[in-house]
Protein backbone atom coordinates (compact mmCIF):
# COMPACT_ATOMS: atom_id res chain seq x y z
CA UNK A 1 -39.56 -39.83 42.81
CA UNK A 2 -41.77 -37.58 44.45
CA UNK A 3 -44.92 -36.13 43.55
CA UNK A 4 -48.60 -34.57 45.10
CA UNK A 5 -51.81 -36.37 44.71
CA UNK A 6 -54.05 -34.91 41.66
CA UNK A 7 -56.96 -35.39 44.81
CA UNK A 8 -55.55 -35.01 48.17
CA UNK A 9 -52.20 -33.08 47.48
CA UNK A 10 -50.31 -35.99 49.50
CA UNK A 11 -46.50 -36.20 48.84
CA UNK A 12 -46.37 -40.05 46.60
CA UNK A 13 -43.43 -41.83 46.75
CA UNK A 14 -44.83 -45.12 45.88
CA UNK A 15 -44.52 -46.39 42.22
CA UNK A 16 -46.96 -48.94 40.92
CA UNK A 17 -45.37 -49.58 37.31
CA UNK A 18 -43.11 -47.55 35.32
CA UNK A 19 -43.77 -48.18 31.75
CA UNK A 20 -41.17 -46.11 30.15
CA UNK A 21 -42.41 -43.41 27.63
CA UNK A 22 -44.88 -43.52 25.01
CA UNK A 23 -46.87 -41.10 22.71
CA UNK A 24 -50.61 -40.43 22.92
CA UNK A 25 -52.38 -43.62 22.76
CA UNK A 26 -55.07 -42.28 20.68
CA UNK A 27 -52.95 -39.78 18.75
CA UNK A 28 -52.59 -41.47 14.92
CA UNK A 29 -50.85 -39.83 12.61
CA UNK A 30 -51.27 -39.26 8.97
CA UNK A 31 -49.38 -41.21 6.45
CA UNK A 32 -48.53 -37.98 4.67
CA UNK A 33 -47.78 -35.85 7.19
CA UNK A 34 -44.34 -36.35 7.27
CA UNK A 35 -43.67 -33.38 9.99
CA UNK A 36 -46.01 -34.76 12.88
CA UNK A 37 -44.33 -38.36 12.21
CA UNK A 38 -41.06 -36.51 12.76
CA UNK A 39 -41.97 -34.94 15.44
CA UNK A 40 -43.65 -37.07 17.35
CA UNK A 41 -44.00 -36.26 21.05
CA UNK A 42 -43.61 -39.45 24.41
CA UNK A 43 -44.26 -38.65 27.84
CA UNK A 44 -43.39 -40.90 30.84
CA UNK A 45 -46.22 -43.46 31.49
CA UNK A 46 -45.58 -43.68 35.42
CA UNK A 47 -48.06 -44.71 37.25
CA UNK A 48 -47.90 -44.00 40.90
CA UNK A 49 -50.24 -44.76 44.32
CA UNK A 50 -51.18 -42.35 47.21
CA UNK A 51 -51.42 -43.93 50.42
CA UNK A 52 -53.32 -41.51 51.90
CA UNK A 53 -56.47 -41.90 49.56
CA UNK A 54 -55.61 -44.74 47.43
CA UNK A 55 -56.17 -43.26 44.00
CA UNK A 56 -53.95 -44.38 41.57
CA UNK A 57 -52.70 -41.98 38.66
CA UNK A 58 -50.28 -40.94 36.04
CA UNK A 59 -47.37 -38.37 36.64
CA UNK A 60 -48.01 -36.91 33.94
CA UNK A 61 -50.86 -34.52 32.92
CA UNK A 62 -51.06 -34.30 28.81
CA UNK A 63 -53.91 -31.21 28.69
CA UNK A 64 -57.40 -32.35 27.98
CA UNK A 65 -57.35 -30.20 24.64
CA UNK A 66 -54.18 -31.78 23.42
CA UNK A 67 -55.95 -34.99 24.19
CA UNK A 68 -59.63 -34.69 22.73
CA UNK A 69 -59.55 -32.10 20.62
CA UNK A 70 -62.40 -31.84 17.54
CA UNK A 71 -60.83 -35.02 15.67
CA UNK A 72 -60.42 -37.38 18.43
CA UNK A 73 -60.42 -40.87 16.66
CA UNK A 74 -62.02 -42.66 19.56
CA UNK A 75 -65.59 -43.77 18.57
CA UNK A 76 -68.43 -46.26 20.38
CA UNK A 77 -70.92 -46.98 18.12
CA UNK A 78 -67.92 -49.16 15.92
CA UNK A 79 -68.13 -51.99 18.93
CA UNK A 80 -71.51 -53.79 18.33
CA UNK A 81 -71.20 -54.99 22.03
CA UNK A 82 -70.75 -51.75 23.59
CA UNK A 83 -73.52 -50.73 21.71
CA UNK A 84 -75.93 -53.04 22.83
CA UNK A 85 -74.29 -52.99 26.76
CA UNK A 86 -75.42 -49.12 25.99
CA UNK A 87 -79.27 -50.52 25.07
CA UNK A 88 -79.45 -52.83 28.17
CA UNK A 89 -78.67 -49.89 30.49
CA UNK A 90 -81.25 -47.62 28.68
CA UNK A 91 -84.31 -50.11 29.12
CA UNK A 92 -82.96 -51.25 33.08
CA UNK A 93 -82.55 -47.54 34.05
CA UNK A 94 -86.06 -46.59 32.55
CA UNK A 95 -87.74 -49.43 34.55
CA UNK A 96 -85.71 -49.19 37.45
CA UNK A 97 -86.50 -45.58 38.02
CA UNK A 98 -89.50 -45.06 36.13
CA UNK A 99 -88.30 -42.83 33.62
CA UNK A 100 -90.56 -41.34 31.31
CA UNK A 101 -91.35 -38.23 28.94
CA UNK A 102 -91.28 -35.70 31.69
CA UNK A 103 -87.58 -37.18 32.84
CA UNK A 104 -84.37 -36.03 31.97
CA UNK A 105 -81.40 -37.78 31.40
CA UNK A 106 -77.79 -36.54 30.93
CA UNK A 107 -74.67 -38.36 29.54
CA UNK A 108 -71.91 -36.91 30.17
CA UNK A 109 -68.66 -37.73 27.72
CA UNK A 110 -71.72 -39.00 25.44
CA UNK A 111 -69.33 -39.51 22.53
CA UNK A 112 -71.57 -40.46 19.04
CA UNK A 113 -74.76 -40.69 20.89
CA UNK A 114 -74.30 -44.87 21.18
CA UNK A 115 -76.31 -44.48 24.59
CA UNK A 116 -78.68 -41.47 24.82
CA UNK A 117 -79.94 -42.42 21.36
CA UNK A 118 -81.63 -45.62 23.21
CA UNK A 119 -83.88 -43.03 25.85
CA UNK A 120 -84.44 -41.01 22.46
CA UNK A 121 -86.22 -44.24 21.39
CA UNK A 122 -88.54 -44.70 24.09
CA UNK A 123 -89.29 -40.60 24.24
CA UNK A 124 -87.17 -39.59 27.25
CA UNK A 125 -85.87 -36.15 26.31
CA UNK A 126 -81.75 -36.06 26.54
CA UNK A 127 -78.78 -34.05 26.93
CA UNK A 128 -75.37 -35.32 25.90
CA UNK A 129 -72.04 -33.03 26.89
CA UNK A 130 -69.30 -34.50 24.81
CA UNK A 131 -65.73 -32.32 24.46
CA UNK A 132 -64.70 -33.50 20.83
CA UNK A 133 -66.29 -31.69 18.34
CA UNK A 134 -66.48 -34.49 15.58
CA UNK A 135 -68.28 -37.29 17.92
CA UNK A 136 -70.86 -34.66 19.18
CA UNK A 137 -72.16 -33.64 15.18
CA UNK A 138 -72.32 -37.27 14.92
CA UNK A 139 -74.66 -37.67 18.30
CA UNK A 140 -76.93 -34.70 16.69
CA UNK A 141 -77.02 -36.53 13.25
CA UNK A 142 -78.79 -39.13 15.53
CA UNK A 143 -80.96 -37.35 16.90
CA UNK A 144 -79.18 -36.90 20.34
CA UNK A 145 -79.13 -33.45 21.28
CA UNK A 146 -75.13 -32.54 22.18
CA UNK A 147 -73.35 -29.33 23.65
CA UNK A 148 -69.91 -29.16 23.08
CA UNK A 149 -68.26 -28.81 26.51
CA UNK A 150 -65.83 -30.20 28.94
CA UNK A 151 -67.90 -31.24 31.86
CA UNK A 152 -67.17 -29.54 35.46
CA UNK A 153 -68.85 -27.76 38.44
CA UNK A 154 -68.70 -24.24 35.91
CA UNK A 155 -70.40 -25.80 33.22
CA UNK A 156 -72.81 -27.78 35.25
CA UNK A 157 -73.99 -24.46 37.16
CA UNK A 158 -74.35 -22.57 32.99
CA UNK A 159 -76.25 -25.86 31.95
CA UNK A 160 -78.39 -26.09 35.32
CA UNK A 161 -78.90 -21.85 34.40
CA UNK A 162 -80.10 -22.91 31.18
CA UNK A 163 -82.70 -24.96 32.72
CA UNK A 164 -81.36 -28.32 33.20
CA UNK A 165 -81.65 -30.57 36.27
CA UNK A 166 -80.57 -34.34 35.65
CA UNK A 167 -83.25 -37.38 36.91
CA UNK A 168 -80.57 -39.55 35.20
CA UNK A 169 -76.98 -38.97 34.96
CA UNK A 170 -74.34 -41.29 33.27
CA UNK A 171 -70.77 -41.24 33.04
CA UNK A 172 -69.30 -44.54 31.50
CA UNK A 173 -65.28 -44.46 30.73
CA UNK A 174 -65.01 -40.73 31.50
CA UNK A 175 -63.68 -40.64 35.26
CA UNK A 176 -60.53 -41.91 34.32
CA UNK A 177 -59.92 -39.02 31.81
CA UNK A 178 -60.32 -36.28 34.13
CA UNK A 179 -57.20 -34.52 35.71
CA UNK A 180 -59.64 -32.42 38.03
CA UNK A 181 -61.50 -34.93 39.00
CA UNK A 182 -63.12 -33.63 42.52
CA UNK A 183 -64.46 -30.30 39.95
CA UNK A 184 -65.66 -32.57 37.23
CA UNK A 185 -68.19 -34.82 40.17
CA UNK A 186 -68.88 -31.41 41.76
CA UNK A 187 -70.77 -30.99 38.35
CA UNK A 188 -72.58 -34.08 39.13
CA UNK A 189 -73.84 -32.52 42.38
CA UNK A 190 -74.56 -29.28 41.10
CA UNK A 191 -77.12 -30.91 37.73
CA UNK A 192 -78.91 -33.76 39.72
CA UNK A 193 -82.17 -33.02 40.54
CA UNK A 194 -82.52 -33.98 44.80
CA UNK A 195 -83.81 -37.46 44.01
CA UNK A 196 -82.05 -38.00 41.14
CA UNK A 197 -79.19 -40.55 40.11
CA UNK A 198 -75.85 -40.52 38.88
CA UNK A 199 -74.07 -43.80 37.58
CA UNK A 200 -70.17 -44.27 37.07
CA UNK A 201 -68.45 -47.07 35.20
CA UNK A 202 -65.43 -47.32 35.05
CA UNK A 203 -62.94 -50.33 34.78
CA UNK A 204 -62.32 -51.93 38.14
CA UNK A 205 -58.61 -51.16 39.60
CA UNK A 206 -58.56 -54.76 40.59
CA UNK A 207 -59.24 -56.23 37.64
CA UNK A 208 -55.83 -54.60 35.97
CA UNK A 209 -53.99 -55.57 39.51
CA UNK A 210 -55.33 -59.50 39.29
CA UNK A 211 -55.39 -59.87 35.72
CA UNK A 212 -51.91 -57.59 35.06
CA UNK A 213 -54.10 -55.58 32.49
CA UNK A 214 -51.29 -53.23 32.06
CA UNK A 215 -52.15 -52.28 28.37
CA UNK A 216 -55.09 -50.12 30.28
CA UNK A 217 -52.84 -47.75 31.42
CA UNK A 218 -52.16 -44.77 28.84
CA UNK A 219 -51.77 -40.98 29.47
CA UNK A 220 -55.52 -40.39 28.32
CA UNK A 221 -56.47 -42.27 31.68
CA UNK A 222 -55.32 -40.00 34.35
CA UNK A 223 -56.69 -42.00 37.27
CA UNK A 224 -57.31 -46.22 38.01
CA UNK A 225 -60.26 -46.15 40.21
CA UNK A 226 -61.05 -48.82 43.51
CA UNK A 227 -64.48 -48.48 45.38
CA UNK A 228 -61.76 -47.11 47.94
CA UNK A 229 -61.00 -44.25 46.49
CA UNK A 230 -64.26 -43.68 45.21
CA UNK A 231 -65.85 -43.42 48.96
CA UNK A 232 -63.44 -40.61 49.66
CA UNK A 233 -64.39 -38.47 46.65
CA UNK A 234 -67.99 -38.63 46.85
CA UNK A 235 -68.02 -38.22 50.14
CA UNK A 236 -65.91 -34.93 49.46
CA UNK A 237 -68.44 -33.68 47.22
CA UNK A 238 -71.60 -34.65 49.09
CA UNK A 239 -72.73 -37.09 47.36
CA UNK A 240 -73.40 -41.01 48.36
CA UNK A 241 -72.62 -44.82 46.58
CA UNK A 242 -76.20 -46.27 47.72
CA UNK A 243 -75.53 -49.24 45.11
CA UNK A 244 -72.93 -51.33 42.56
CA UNK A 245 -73.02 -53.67 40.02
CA UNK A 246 -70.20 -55.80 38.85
CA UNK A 247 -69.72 -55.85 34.91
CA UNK A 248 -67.28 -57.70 32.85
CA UNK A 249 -66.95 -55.01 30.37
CA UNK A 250 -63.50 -53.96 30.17
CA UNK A 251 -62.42 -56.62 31.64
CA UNK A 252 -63.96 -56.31 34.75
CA UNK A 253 -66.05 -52.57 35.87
CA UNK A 254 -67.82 -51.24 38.16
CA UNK A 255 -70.97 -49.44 37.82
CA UNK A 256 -71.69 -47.44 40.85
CA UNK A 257 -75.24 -45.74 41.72
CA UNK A 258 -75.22 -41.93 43.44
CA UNK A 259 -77.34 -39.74 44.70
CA UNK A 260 -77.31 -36.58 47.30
CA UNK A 261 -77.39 -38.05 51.36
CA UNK A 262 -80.84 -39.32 52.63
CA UNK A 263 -82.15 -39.72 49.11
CA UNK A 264 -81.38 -43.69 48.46
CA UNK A 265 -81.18 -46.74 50.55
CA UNK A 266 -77.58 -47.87 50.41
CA UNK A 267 -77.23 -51.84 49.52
CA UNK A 268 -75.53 -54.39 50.89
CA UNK A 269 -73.95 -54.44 47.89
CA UNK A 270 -71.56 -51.69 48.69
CA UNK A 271 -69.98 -53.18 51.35
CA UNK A 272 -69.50 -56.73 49.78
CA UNK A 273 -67.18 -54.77 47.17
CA UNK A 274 -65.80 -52.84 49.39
CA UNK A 275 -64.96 -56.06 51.58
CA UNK A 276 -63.79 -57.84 48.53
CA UNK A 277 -60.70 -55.00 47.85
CA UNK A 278 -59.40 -54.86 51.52
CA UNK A 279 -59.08 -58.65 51.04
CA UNK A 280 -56.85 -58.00 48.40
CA UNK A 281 -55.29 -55.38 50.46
CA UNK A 282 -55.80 -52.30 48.69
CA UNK A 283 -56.42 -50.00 51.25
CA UNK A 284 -52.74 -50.51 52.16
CA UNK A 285 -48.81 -50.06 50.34
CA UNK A 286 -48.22 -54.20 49.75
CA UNK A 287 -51.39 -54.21 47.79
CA UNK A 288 -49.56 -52.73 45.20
CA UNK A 289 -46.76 -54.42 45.45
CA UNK A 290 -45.59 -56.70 42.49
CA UNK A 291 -46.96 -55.80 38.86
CA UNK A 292 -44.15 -54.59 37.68
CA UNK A 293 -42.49 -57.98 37.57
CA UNK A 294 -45.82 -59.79 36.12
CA UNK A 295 -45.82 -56.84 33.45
CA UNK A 296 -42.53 -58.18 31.96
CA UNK A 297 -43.18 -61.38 32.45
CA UNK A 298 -46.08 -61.06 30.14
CA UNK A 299 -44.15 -59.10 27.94
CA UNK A 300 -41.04 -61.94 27.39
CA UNK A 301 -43.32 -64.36 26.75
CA UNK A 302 -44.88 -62.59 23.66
CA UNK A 303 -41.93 -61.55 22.41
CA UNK A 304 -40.54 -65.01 22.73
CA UNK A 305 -43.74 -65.66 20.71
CA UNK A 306 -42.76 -63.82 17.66
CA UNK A 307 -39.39 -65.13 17.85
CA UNK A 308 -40.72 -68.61 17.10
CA UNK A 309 -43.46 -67.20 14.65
CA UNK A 310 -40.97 -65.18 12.10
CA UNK A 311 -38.04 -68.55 12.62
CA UNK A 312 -41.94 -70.08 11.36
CA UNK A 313 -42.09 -67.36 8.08
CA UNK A 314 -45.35 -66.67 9.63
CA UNK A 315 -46.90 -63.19 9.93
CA UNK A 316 -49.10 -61.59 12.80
CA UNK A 317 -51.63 -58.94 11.91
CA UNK A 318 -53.61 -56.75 14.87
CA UNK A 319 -56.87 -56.26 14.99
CA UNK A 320 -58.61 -53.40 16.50
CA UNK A 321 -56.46 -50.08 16.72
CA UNK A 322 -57.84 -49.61 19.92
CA UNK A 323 -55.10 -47.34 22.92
CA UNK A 324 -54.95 -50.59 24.76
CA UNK A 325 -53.46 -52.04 21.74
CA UNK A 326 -51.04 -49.05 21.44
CA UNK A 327 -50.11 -49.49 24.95
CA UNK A 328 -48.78 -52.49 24.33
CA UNK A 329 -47.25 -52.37 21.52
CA UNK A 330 -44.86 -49.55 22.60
CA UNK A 331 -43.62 -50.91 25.90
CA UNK A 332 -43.19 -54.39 24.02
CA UNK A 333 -41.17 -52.05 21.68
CA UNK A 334 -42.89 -53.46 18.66
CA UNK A 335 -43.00 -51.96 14.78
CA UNK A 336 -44.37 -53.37 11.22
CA UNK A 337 -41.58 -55.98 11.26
CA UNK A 338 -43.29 -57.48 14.29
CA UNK A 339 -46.62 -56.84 13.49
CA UNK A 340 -47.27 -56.74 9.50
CA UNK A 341 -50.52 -53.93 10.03
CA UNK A 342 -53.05 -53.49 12.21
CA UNK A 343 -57.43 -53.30 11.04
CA UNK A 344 -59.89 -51.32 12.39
CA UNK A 345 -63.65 -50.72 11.84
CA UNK A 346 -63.94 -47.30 12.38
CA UNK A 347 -62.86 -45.34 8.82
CA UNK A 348 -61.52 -42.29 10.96
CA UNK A 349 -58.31 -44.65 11.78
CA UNK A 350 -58.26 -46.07 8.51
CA UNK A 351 -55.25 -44.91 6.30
CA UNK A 352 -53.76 -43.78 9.56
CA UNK A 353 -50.17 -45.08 11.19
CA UNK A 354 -50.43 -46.29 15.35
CA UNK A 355 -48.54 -43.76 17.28
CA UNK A 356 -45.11 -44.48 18.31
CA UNK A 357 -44.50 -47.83 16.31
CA UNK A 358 -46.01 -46.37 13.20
CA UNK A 359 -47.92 -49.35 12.00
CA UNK A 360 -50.43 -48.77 9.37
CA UNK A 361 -54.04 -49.50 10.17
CA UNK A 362 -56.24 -50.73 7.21
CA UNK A 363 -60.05 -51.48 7.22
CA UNK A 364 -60.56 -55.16 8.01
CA UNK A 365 -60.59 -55.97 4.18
CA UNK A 366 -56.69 -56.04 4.51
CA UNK A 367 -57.25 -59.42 6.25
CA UNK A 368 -58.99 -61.47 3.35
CA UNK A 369 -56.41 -59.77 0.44
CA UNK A 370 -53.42 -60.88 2.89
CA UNK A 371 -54.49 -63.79 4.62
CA UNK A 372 -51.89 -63.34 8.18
CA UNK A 373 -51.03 -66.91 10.05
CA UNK A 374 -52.24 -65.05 13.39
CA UNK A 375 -54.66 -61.82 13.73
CA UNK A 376 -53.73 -60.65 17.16
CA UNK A 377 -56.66 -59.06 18.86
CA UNK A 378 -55.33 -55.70 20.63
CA UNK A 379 -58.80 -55.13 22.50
CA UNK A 380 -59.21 -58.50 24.20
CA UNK A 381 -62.06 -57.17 26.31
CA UNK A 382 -64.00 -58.14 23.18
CA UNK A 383 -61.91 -61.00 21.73
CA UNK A 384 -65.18 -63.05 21.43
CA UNK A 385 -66.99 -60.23 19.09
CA UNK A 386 -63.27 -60.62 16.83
CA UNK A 387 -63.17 -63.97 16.98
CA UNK A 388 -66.95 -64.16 15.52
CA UNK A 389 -66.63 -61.27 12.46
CA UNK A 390 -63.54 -62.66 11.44
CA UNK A 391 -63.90 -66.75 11.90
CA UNK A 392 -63.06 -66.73 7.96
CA UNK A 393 -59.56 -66.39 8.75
CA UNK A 394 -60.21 -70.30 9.61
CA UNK A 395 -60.52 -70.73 6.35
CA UNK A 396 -56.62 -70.49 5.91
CA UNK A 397 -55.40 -72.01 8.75
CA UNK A 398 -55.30 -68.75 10.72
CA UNK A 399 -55.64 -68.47 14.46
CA UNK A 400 -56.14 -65.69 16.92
CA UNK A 401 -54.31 -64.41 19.61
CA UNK A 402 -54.49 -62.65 23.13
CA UNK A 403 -51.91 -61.81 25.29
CA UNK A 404 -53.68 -60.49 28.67
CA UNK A 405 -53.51 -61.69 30.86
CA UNK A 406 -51.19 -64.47 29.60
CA UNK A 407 -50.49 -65.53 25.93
CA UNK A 408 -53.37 -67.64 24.79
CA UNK A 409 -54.27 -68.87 21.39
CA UNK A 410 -57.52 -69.25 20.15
């Protein structure tokens, strides 16, 4: 296998996992449309790493529109905790950088407006550039001003034309998504004002190396990002890390502070994280070296799980339709016979079958009419929010489930 770099056009030979092929981890299908069940469409899910710049990435590039296109199912606002994570950033960046009524701040893949509606509340005007259609109208219902746009150095010149220069920029979950992703931060230089900042977060690649979090890898995440890699691109572009913060969203992030050269002190904060991944070697090939053979080991012992569950007549329900989930469920090779149905908050998956193993998603009502032995929580980033809202499956004897990065029952 040989392949270029999406960033540095290096011939890759090294593989990090190969997880088969899968569909669209956030592509649902219809219960009655009986021709996109049928026709279904997997793509390899190889993920590969270039040792010349150290970003990790798919081989396989599903376009952006296919991707999010007006009716992508993928909403924030339906986790409470991301929600109020999205609050607590909104009050520290307003005091941190005095923000105020004459500021501007820009989020860029702004989804349903679950952050920028938090500066709307304190009166800092707002721009959110969000490519699906369907969460933008929701963002404006709120009050959060939206263009409809895929975010790059083309678009960021139109918007800065239009009159817009960025005193705060945010991009939470988005890097990952983006196939051009030197063109997409060029944007970044291009809309922030000279002083202004620009904060990234993104889950940390060491995180899913430590803690095997292999169910984070799906074709809508083009790129697993180390401080490593992230030195080399915004150095490309101009731009300088002056600070991080570790966050155990996700399972583990990084939020990471830019601005143009000269305009921040840089913290010592960027070298202790930067310190922290060449001890765990991933500025070179054995760093890499090994998930592969955790992935399946993780894998055999669920299964072995639901061997001993069904000898049990038990049942296991999901909870949380989230791509993670989907992910999972597809390189386990699971269906409806191994997981009864799967609940989700957000009505836009409700009624709607999981790609590739065609389980049917329900709203969490399903729970209470069929009362499962164990609800298996797909997102386990926020197994503690699931394990709250649904403590009445107690009630029954039920018990929940994780299964990164080891089987645990809770």
């Amino acid at each position: 296998m040989i392949c270029k770099c999406r960033f540095c056009q290096a011939a890759i030979t090294q593989t990090l996992v190969d997880l088969g092929t899968t569909p669209l981890a956030n592509s649902y299908l219809h219960v009655d449309d009986a021709a996109a069940i049928a026709n279904e469409r997997r793509f390899p899910l190889h993920v590969v790493v270039c040792n010349e710049c150290w970003l990790v990435q798919t081989t396989e590039t599903p376009s952006a529109d296919t991707i999010f296109s007006h009716d992508y199912a993928y909403l924030s606002s339906w986790s409470a905790g991301w929600v109020a994570h999205a609050a607590r950033y909104s009050r520290d960046m307003t005091a941190r950088f005095g923000l105020d009524a004459a500021s501007m701040v820009v989020e860029i893949a702004s989804n349903d407006g679950y952050l920028l509606q938090h500066f709307v509340a304190q009166g800092i005007p707002v721009l959110g550039v969000e490519p699906a259609g369907h969460a933008a109208s929701l963002a404006e219902e709120k009050g959060v001003s939206t263009q409809v746009l895929f975010f790059n150095e083309e678009t960021a010149t139109t918007l800065k034309a239009q009159g817009f220069a960025a005193d705060l920029m945010a991009a939470n979950n988005v890097l990952a998504h983006v196939p051009e992703i030197e063109d997409f931060i060029k944007g970044f230089q291009v809309l922030l004002k000279s002083d202004g900042v620009a904060t990234f977060e993104f889950p940390h690649l060491a995180s899913l190396l430590e803690s095997v979090q292999f169910d984070t890898i799906y074709h809508e995440h083009y790129s697993y990002l180390s401080l490593t890699f992230m030195q080399r691109l915004m150095e490309k572009v101009g731009l300088v890390i002056f600070d991080i913060e570790k966050l155990p969203t996700h399972g583990g992030s990084l939020r990471v502070f830019v601005g143009h050269h000269g305009a921040h002190t840089v913290t010592e904060n960027v070298a202790r994280v930067q310190a922290a991944e060449d001890a765990l070697h991933m500025n070179r090939v054995d760093g890499y070296v090994g998930l592969a053979s955790k992935v399946e080991g993780i894998l055999t012992e669920f299964r072995d799980f639901l061997v001993q569950v069904k000898a049990e007549g038990k049942t296991v329900a999901g909870y949380g339709a989230a791509a993670k989930g989907n992910t999972f469920i597809n390189v386990a090779s699971l269906d409806d016979a191994d997981i009864a149905f799967v609940v989700d908050r957000n009505p836009c998956k409700q009624g709607t079958l999981l790609p590739g193993s065609h389980i049917p998603v329900f709203s969490p009502d399903e729970i209470i009419t069929r009362r499962p032995d164990y609800l298996f929580i797909l997102p386990w980033n926020i197994a503690s929010e699931v394990i709250k809202q649904q403590s009445h499956i107690r009630e029954w004897g039920g018990q929940f489930i994780t299964a990164i990065p080891a089987l645990q029952i809770h």
